[in-house]
C-alpha atoms as a PDB file:
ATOM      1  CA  UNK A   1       0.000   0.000   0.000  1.00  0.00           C
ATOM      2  CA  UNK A   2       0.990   3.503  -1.054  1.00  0.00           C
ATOM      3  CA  UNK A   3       0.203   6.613   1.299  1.00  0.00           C
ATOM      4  CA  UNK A   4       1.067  10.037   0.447  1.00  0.00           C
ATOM      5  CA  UNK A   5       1.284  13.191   2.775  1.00  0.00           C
ATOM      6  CA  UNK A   6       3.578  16.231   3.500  1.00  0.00           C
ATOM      7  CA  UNK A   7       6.731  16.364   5.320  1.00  0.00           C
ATOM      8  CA  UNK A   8       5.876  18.044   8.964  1.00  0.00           C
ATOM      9  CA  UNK A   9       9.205  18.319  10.403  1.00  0.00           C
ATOM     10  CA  UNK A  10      12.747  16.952   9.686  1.00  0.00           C
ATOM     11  CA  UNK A  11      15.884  17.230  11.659  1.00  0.00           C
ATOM     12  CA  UNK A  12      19.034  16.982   9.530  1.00  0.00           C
ATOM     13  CA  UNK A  13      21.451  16.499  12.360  1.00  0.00           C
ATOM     14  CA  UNK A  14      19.465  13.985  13.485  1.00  0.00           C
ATOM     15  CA  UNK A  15      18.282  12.362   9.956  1.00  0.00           C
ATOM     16  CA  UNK A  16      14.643  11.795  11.541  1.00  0.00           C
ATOM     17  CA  UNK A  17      11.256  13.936  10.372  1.00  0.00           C
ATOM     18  CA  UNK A  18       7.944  12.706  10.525  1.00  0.00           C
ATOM     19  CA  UNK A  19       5.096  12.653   7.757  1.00  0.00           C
ATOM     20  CA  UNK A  20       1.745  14.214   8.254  1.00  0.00           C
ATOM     21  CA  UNK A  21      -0.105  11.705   5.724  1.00  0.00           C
ATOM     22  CA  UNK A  22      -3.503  11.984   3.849  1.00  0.00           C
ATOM     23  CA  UNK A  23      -5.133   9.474   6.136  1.00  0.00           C
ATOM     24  CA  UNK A  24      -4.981  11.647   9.188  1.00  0.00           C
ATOM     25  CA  UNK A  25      -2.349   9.742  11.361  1.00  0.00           C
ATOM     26  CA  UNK A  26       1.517  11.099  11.840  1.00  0.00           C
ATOM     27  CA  UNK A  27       4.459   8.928  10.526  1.00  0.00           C
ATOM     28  CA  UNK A  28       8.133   8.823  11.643  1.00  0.00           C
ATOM     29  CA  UNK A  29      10.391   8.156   9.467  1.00  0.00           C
ATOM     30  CA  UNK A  30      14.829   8.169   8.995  1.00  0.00           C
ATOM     31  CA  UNK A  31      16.673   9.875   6.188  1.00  0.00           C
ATOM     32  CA  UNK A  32      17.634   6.604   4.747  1.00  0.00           C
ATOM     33  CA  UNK A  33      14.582   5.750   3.742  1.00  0.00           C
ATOM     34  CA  UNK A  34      14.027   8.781   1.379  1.00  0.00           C
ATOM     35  CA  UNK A  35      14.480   7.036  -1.832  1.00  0.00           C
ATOM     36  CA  UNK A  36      16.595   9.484  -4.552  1.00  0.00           C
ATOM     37  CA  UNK A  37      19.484   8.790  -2.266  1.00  0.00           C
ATOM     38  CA  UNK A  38      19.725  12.363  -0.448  1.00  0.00           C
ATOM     39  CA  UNK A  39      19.616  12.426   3.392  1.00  0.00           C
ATOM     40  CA  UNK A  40      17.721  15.828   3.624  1.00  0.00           C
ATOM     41  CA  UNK A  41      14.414  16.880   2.796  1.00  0.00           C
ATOM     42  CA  UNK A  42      12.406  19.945   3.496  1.00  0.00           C
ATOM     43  CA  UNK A  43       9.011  20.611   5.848  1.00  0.00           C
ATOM     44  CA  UNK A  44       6.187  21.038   3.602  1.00  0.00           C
ATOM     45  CA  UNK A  45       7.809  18.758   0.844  1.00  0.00           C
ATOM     46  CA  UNK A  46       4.841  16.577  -0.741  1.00  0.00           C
ATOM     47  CA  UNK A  47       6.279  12.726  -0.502  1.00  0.00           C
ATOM     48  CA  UNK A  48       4.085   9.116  -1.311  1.00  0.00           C
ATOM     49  CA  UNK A  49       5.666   6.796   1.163  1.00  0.00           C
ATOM     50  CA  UNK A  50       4.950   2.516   2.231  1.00  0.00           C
ATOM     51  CA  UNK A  51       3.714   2.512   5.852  1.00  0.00           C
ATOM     52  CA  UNK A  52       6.219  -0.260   7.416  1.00  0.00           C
ATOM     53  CA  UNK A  53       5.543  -1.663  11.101  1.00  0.00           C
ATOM     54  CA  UNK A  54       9.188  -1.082  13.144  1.00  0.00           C
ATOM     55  CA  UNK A  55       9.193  -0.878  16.744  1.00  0.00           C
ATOM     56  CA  UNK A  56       5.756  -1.373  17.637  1.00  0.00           C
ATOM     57  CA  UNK A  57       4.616   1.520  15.787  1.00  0.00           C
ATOM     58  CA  UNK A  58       4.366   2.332  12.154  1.00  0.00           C
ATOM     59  CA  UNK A  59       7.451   4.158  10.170  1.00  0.00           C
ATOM     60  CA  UNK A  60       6.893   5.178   6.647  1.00  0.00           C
ATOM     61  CA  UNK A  61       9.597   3.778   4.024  1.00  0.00           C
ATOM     62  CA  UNK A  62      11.444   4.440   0.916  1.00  0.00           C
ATOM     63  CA  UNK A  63       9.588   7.827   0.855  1.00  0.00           C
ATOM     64  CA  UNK A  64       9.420   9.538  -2.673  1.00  0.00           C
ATOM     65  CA  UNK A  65       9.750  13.248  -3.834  1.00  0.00           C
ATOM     66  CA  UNK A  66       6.473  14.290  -5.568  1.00  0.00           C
END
């Protein structure tokens, strides 16, 4: 299953940010699992992402650019 949603926050010294998706719920994620290979992105950035269960919770994964 694809999601999409924007970008809320994102730490670059920490490489964590969390997605604000479509569906209402909040979604953590870690710079390497932003897919073009870059370990930034920006707040506000529009992103489809795979909802993946980690750590009793659930991360969003190989999150893509739109």
């Amino acid at each position: 299953m694809i999601l999409t949603g924007n970008v809320s926050h994102f730490d670059e010294a920490a490489g964590l940010g969390s997605i604000a998706g479509d569906d209402g719920a909040t979604y953590a994620f870690h710079c390497i699992e932003i897919s073009d290979g870059t370990r930034a992105i920006d707040a506000g950035q529009r992103v489809a992402f795979t909802p993946l269960p980690r750590f009793g919770a659930v991360e969003a994964g190989d999150v893509t650019k739109l």
